[in-house]
PDB file of N, CA and C in Angstrom:
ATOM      1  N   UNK A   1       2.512   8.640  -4.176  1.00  0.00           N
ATOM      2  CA  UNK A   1       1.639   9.089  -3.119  1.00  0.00           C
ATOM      3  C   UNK A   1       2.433   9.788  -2.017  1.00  0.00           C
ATOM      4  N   UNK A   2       3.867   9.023  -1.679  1.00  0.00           N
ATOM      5  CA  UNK A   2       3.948   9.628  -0.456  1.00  0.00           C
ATOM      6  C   UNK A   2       5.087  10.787  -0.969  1.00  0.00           C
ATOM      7  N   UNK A   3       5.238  11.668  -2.206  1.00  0.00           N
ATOM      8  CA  UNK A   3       5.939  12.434  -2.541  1.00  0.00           C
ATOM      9  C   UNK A   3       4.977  13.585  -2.502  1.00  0.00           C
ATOM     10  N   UNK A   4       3.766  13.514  -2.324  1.00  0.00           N
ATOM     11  CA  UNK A   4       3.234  14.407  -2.599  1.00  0.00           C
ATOM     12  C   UNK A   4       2.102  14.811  -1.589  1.00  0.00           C
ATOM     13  N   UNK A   5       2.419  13.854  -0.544  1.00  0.00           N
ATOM     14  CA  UNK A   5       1.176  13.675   0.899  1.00  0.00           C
ATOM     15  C   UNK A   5       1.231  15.097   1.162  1.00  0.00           C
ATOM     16  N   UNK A   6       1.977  15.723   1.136  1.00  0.00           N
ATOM     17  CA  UNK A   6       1.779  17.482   1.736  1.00  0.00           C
ATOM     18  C   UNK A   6       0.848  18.365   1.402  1.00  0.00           C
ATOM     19  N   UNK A   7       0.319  18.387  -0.100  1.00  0.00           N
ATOM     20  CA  UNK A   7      -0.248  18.804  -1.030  1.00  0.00           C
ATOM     21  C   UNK A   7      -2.048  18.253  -0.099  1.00  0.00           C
ATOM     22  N   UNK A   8      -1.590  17.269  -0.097  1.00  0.00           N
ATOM     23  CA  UNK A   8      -3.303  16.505   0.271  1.00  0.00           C
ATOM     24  C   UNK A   8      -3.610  16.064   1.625  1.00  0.00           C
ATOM     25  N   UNK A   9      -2.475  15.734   2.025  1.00  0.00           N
ATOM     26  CA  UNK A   9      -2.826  15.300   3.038  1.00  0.00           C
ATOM     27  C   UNK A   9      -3.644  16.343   4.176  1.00  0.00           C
ATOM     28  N   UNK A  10      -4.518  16.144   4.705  1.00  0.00           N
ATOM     29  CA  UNK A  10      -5.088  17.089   6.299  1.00  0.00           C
ATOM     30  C   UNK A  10      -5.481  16.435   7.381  1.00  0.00           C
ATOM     31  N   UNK A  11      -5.007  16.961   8.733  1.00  0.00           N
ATOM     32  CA  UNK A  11      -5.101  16.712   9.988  1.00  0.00           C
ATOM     33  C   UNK A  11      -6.406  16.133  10.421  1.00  0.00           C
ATOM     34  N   UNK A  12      -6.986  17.680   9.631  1.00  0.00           N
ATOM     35  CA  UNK A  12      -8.594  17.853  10.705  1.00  0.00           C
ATOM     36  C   UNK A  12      -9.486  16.328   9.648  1.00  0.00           C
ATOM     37  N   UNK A  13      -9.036  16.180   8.470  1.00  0.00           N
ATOM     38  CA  UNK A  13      -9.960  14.929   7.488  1.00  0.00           C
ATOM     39  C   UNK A  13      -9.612  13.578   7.829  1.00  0.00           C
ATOM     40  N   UNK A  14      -8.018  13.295   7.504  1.00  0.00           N
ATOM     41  CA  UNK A  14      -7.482  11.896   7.944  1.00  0.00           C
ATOM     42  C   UNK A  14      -7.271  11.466   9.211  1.00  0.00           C
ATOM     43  N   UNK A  15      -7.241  10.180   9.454  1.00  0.00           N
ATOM     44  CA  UNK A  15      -7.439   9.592  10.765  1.00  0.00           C
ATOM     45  C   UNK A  15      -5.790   9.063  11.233  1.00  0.00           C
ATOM     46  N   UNK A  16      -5.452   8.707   9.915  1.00  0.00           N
ATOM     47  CA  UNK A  16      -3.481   8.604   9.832  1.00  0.00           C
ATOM     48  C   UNK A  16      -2.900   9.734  10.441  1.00  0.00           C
ATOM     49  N   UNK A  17      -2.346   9.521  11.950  1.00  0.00           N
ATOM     50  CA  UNK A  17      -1.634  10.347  12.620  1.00  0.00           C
ATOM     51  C   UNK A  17      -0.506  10.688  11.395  1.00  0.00           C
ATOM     52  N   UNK A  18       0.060  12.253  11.412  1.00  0.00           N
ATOM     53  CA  UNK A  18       1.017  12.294  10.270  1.00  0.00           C
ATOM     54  C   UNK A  18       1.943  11.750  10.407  1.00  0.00           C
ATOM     55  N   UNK A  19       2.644  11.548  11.845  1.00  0.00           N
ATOM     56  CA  UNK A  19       4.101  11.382  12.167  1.00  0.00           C
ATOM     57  C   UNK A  19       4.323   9.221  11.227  1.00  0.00           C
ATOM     58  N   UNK A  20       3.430   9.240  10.743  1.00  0.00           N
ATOM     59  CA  UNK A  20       3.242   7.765  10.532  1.00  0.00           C
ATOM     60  C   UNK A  20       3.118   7.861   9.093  1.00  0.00           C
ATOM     61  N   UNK A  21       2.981   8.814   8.305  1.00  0.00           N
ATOM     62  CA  UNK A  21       2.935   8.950   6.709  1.00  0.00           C
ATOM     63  C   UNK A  21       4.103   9.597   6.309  1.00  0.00           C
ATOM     64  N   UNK A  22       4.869  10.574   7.384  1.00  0.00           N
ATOM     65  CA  UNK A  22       6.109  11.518   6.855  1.00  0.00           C
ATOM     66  C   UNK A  22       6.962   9.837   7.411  1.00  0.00           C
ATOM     67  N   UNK A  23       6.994   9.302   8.235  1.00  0.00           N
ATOM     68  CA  UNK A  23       8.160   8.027   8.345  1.00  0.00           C
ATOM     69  C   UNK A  23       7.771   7.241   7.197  1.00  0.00           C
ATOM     70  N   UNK A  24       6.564   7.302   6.516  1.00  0.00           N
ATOM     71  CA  UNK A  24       6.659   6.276   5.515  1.00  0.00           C
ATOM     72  C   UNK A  24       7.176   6.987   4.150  1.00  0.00           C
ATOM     73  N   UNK A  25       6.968   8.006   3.987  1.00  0.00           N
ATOM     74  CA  UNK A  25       7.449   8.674   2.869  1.00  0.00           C
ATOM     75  C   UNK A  25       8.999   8.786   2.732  1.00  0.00           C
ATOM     76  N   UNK A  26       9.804   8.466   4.069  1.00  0.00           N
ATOM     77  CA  UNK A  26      11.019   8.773   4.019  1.00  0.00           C
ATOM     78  C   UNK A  26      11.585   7.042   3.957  1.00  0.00           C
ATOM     79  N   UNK A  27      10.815   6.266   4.299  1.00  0.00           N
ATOM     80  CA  UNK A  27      11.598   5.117   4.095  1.00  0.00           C
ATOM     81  C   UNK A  27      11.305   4.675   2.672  1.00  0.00           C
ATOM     82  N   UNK A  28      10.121   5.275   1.633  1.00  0.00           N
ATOM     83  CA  UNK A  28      10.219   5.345   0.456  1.00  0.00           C
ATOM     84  C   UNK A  28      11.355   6.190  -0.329  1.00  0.00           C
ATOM     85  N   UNK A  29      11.323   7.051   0.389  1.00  0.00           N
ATOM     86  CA  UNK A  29      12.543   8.512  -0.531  1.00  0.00           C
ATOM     87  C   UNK A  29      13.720   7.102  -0.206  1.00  0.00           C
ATOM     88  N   UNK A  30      14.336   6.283   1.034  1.00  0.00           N
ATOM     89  CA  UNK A  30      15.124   6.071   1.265  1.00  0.00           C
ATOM     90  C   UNK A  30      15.536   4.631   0.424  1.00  0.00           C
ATOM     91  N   UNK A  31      14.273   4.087  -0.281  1.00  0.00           N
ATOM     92  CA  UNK A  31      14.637   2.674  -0.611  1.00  0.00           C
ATOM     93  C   UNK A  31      14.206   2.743  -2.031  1.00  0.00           C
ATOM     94  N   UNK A  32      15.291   3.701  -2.542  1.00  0.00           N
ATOM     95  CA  UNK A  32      14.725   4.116  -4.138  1.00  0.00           C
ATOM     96  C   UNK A  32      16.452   3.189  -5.362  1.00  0.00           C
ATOM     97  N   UNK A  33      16.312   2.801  -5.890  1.00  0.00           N
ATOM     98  CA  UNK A  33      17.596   2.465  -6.909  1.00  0.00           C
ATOM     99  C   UNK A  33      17.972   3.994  -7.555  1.00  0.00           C
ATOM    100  N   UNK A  34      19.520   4.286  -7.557  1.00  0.00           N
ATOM    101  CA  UNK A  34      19.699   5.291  -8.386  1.00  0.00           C
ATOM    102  C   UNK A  34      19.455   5.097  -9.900  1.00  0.00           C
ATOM    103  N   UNK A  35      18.515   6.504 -10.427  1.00  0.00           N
ATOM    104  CA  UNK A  35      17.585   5.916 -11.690  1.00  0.00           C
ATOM    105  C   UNK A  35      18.965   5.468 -13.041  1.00  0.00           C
ATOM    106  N   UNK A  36      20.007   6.148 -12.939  1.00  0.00           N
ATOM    107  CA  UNK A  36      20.817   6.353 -13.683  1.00  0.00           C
ATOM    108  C   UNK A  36      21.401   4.534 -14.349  1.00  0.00           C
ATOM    109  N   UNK A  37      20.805   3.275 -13.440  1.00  0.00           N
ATOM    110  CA  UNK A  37      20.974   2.185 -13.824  1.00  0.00           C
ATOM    111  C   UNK A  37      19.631   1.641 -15.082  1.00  0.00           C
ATOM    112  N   UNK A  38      18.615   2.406 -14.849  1.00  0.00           N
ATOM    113  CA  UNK A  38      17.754   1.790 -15.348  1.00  0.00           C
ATOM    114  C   UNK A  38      17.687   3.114 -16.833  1.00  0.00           C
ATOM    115  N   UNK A  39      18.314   3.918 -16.788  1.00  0.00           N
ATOM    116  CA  UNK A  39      18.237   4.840 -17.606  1.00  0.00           C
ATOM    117  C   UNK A  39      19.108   4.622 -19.054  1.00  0.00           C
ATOM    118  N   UNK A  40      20.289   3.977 -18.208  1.00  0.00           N
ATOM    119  CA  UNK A  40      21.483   2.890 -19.021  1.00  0.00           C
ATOM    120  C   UNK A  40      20.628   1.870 -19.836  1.00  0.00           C
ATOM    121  N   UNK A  41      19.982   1.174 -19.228  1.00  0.00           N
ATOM    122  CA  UNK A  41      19.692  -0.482 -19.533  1.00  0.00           C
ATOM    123  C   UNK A  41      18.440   0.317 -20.872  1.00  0.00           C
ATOM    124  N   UNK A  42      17.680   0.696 -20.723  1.00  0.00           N
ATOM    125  CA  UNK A  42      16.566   1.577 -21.765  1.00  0.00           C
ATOM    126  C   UNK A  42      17.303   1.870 -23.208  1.00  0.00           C
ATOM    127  N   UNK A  43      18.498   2.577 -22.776  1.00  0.00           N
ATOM    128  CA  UNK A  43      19.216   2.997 -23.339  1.00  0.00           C
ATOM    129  C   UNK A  43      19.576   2.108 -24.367  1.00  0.00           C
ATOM    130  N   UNK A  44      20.378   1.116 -24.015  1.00  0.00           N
ATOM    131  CA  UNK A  44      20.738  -0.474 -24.911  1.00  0.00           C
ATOM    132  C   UNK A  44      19.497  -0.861 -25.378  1.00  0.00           C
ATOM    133  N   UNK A  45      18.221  -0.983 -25.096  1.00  0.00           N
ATOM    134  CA  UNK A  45      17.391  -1.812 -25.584  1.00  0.00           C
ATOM    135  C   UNK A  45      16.668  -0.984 -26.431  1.00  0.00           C
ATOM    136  N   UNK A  46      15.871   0.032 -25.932  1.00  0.00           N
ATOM    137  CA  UNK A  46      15.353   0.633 -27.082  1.00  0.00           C
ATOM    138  C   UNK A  46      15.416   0.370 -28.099  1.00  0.00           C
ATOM    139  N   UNK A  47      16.684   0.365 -28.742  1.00  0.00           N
ATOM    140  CA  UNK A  47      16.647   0.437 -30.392  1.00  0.00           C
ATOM    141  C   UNK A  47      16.816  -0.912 -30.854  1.00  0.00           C
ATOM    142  N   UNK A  48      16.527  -2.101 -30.275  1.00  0.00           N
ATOM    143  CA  UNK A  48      17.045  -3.147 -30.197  1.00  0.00           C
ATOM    144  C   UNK A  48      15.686  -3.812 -31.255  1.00  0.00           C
ATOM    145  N   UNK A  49      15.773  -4.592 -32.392  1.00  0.00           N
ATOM    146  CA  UNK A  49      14.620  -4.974 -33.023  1.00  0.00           C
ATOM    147  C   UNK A  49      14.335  -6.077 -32.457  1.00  0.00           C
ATOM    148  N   UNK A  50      15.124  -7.153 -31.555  1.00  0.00           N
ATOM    149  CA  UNK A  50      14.210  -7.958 -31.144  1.00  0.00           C
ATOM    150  C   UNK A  50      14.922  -7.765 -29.229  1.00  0.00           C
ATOM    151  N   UNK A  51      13.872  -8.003 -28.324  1.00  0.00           N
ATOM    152  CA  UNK A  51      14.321  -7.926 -26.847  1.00  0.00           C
ATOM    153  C   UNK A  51      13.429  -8.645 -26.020  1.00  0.00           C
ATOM    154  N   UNK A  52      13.241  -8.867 -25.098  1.00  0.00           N
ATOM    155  CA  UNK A  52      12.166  -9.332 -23.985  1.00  0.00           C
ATOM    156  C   UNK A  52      10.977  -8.890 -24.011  1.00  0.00           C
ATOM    157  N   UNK A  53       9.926  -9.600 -23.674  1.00  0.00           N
ATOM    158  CA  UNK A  53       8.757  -8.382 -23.654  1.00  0.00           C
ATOM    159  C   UNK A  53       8.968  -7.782 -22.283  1.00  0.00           C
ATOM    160  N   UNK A  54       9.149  -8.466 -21.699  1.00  0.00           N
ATOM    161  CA  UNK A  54       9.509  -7.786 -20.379  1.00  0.00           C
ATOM    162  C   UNK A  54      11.442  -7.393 -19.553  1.00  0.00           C
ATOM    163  N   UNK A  55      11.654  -6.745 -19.143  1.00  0.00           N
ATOM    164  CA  UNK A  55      13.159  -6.751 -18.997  1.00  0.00           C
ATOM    165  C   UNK A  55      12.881  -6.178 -17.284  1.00  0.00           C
ATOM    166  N   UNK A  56      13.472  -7.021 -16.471  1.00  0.00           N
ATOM    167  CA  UNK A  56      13.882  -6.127 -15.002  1.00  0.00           C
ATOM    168  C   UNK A  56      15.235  -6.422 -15.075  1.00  0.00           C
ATOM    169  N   UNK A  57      15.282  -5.043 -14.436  1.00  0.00           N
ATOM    170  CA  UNK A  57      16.495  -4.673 -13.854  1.00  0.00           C
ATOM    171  C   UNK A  57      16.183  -4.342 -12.823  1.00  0.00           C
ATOM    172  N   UNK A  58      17.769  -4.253 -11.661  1.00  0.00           N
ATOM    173  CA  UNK A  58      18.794  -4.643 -11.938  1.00  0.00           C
ATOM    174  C   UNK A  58      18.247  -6.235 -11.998  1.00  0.00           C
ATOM    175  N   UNK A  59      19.563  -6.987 -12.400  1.00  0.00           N
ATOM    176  CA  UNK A  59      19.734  -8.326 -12.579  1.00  0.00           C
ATOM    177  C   UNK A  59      19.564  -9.365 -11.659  1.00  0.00           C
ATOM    178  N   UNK A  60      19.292  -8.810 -10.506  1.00  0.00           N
ATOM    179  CA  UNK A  60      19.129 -10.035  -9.603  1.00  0.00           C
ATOM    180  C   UNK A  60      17.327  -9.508  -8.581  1.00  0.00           C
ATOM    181  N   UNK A  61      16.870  -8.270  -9.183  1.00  0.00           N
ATOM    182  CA  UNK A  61      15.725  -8.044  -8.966  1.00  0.00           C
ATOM    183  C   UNK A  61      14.169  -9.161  -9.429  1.00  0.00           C
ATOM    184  N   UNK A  62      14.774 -10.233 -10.525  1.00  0.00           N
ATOM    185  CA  UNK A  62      13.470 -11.160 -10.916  1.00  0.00           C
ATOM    186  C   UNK A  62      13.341 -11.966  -9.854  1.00  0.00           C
ATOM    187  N   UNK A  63      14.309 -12.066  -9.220  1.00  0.00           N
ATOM    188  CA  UNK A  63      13.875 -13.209  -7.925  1.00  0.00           C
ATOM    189  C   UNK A  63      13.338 -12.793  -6.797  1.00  0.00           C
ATOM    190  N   UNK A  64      13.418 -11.440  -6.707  1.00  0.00           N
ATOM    191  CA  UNK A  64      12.618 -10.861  -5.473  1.00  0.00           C
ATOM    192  C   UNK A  64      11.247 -10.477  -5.882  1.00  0.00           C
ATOM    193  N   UNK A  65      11.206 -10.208  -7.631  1.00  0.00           N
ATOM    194  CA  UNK A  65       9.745  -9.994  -7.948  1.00  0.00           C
ATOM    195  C   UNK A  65       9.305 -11.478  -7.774  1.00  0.00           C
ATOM    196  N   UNK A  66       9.936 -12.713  -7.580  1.00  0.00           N
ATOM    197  CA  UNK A  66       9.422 -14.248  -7.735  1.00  0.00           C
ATOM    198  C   UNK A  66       9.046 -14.387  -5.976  1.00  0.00           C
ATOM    199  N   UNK A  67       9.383 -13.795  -5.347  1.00  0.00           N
ATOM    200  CA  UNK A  67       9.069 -13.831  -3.965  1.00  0.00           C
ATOM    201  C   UNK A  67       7.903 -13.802  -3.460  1.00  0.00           C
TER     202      UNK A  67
END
C-alpha cells in the first residue's frame, strides 16, 4: 500500500493529511530485511522432499511472530 500511495492517493478525496502517509511509507521502506536472506533460505528448501510446512526466517523472527 504504502509503495504505491502516489498512484492513489488524493488530497481533495482523503481525510489522511499526506505528510502522515509519506512518514509512514518511509518507516515501511525503512524497516524492510534485505530480501537476499530469505532468497538464500528458499533456495535450500525448495528442493527439499521433506521440510516444515511452515519455515520463518530469519531465525529468531518466530518469537516476535509469538508476541
Amino acid at each position: 500500500m504504502y509503495d504505491t500511495y502516489k498512484q492513489w492517493f488524493n488530497d481533495d478525496h482523503h481525510f489522511t493529511d499526506v505528510k502522515h502517509v509519506e512518514k509512514a511509507a518511509q518507516q515501511m521502506a525503512d524497516n524492510q530485511f534485505d530480501p537476499q536472506g530469505m532468497i538464500d533460505k528458499m533456495v535450500e528448501i525448495i528442493p527439499m522432499d521433506k521440510h516444515d510446512f511452515r519455515t520463518v526466517h530469519p531465525a529468531d523472527l518466530p518469537e516476535k511472530c509469538q508476541e
